[in-house]
Every structure is written in structure tokens, then in C-alpha cells.
C-alpha atoms as a PDB file:
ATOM      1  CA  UNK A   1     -16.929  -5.386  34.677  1.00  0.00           C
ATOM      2  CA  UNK A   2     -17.544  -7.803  32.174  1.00  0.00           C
ATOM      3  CA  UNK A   3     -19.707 -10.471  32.694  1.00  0.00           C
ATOM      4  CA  UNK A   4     -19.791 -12.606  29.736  1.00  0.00           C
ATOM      5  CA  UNK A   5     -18.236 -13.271  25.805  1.00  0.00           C
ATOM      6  CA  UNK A   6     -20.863 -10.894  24.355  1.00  0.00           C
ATOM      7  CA  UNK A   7     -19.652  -7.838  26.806  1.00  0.00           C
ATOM      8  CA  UNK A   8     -16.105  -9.033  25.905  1.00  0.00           C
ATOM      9  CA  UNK A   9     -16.882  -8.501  21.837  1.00  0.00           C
ATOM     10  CA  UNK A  10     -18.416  -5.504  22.757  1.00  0.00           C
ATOM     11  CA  UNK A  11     -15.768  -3.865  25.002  1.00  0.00           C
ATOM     12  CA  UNK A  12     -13.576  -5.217  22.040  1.00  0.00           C
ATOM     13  CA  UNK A  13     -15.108  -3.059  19.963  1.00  0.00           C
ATOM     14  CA  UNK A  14     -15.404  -0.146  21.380  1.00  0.00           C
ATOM     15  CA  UNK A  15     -11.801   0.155  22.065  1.00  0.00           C
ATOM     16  CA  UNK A  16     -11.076  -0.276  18.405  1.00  0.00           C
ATOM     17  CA  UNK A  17     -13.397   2.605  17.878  1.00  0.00           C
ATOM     18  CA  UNK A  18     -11.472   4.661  20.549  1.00  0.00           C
ATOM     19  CA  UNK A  19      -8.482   3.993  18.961  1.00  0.00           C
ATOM     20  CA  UNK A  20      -9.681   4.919  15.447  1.00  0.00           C
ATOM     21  CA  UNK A  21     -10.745   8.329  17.062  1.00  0.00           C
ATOM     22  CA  UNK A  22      -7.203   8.681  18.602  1.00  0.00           C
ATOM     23  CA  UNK A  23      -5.508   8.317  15.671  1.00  0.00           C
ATOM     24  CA  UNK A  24      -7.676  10.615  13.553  1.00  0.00           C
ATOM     25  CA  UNK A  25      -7.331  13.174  16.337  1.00  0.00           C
ATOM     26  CA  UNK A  26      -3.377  12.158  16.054  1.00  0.00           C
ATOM     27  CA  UNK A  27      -3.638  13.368  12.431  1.00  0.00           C
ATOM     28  CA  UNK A  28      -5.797  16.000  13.065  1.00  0.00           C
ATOM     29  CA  UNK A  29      -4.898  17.604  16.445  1.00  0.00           C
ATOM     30  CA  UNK A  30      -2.063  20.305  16.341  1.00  0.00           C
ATOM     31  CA  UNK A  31       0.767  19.021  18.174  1.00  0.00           C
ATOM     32  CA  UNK A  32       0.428  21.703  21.157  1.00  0.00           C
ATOM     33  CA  UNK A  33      -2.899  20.224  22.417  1.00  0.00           C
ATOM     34  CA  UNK A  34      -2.899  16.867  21.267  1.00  0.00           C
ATOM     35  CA  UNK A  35      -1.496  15.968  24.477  1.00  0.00           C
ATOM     36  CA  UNK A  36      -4.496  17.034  26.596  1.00  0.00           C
ATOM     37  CA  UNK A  37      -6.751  16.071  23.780  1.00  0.00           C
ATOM     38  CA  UNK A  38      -5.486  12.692  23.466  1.00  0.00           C
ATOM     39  CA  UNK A  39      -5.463  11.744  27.409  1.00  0.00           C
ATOM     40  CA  UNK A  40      -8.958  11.084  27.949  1.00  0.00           C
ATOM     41  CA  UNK A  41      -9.177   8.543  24.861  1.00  0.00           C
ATOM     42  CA  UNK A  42      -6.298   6.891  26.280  1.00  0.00           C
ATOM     43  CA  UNK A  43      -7.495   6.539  29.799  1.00  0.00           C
ATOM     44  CA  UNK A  44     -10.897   4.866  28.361  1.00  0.00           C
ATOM     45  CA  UNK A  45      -8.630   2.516  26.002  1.00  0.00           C
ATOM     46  CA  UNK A  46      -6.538   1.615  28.745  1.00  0.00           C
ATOM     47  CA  UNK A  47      -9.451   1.451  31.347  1.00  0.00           C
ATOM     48  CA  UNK A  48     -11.533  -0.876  28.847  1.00  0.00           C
ATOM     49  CA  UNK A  49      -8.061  -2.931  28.283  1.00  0.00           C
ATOM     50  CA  UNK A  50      -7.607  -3.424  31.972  1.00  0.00           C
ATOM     51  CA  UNK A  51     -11.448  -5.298  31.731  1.00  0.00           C
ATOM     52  CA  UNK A  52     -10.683  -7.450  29.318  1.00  0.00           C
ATOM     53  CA  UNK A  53      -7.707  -8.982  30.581  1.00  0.00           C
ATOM     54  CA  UNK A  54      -9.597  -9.023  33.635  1.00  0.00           C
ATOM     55  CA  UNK A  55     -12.515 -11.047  31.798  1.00  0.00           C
ATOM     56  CA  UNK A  56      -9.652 -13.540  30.093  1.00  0.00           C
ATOM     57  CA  UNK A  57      -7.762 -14.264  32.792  1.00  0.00           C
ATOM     58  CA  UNK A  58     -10.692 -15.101  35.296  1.00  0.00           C
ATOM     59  CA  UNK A  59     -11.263 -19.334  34.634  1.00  0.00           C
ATOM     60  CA  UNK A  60     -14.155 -20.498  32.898  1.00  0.00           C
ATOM     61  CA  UNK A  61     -16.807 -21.805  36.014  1.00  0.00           C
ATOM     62  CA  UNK A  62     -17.641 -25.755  35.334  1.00  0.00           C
ATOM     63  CA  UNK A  63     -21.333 -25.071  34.980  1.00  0.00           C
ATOM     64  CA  UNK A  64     -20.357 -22.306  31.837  1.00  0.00           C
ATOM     65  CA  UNK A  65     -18.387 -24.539  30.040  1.00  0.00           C
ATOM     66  CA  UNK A  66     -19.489 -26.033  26.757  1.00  0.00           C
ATOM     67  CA  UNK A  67     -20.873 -29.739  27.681  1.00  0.00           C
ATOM     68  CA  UNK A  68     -19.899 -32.312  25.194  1.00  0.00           C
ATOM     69  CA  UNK A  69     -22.985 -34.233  23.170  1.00  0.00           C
ATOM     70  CA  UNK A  70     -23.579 -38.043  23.872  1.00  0.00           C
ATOM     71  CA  UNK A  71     -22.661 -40.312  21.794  1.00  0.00           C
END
């Protein structure tokens, strides 16, 4: 689970990196096993997706948010 905007950029990441290895493995992969090949990657990306929506949608606690300077 993420717990804060660093795991977020993180997860954000990493999921870009999946999907650069699943569309190299797209280009690469002959088209009889790209199916199995391709199903792990996707599970992760969609696994890691799920999180991050999880992280966004969840409201910002009053103690995390930004206080604003005195005047």
C-alpha cells in the first residue's frame, strides 16, 4: 500500500518501466507466446494501478495538509 507522495512517484515509475518492458516484449515476443509472456507484466501494471488510485482517492488527513504561513 502506499503510504505517502514519494511511494506514489515511485509506484509511478515503476509502472512506466513495466510498461516499457511490455511493449518491447510486444515487439519482440512472437505472437504465439506473447500471450503468456505478457500476463505477468500486466497483472503487476494493473496491480500497481489499483494502488495508486487507491493512494488518490483516500482524502488528505488535516494534520498532512500543507499549513499556510502567517502573515
Amino acid at each position: 500500500m502506499i503510504a505517502n507522495d514519494q511511494e506514489l512517484q515511485v509506484t509511478q515509475e515503476r509502472i512506466a518501466h513495466f510498461q516499457g518492458w511490455l511493449a518491447n516484449l510486444r515487439r519482440t515476443a512472437r505472437p504465439e507466446e506473447f500471450a503468456v509472456l505478457s500476463s505477468g507484466y500486466r497483472l503487476e501494471i494493473e496491480r500497481m494501478q489499483a494502488e495508486v488510485l487507491d493512494y488518490l482517492l483516500r482524502p488528505i488527513r488535516s494534520s498532512s495538509r500543507a499549513q499556510p504561513e502567517a502573515v
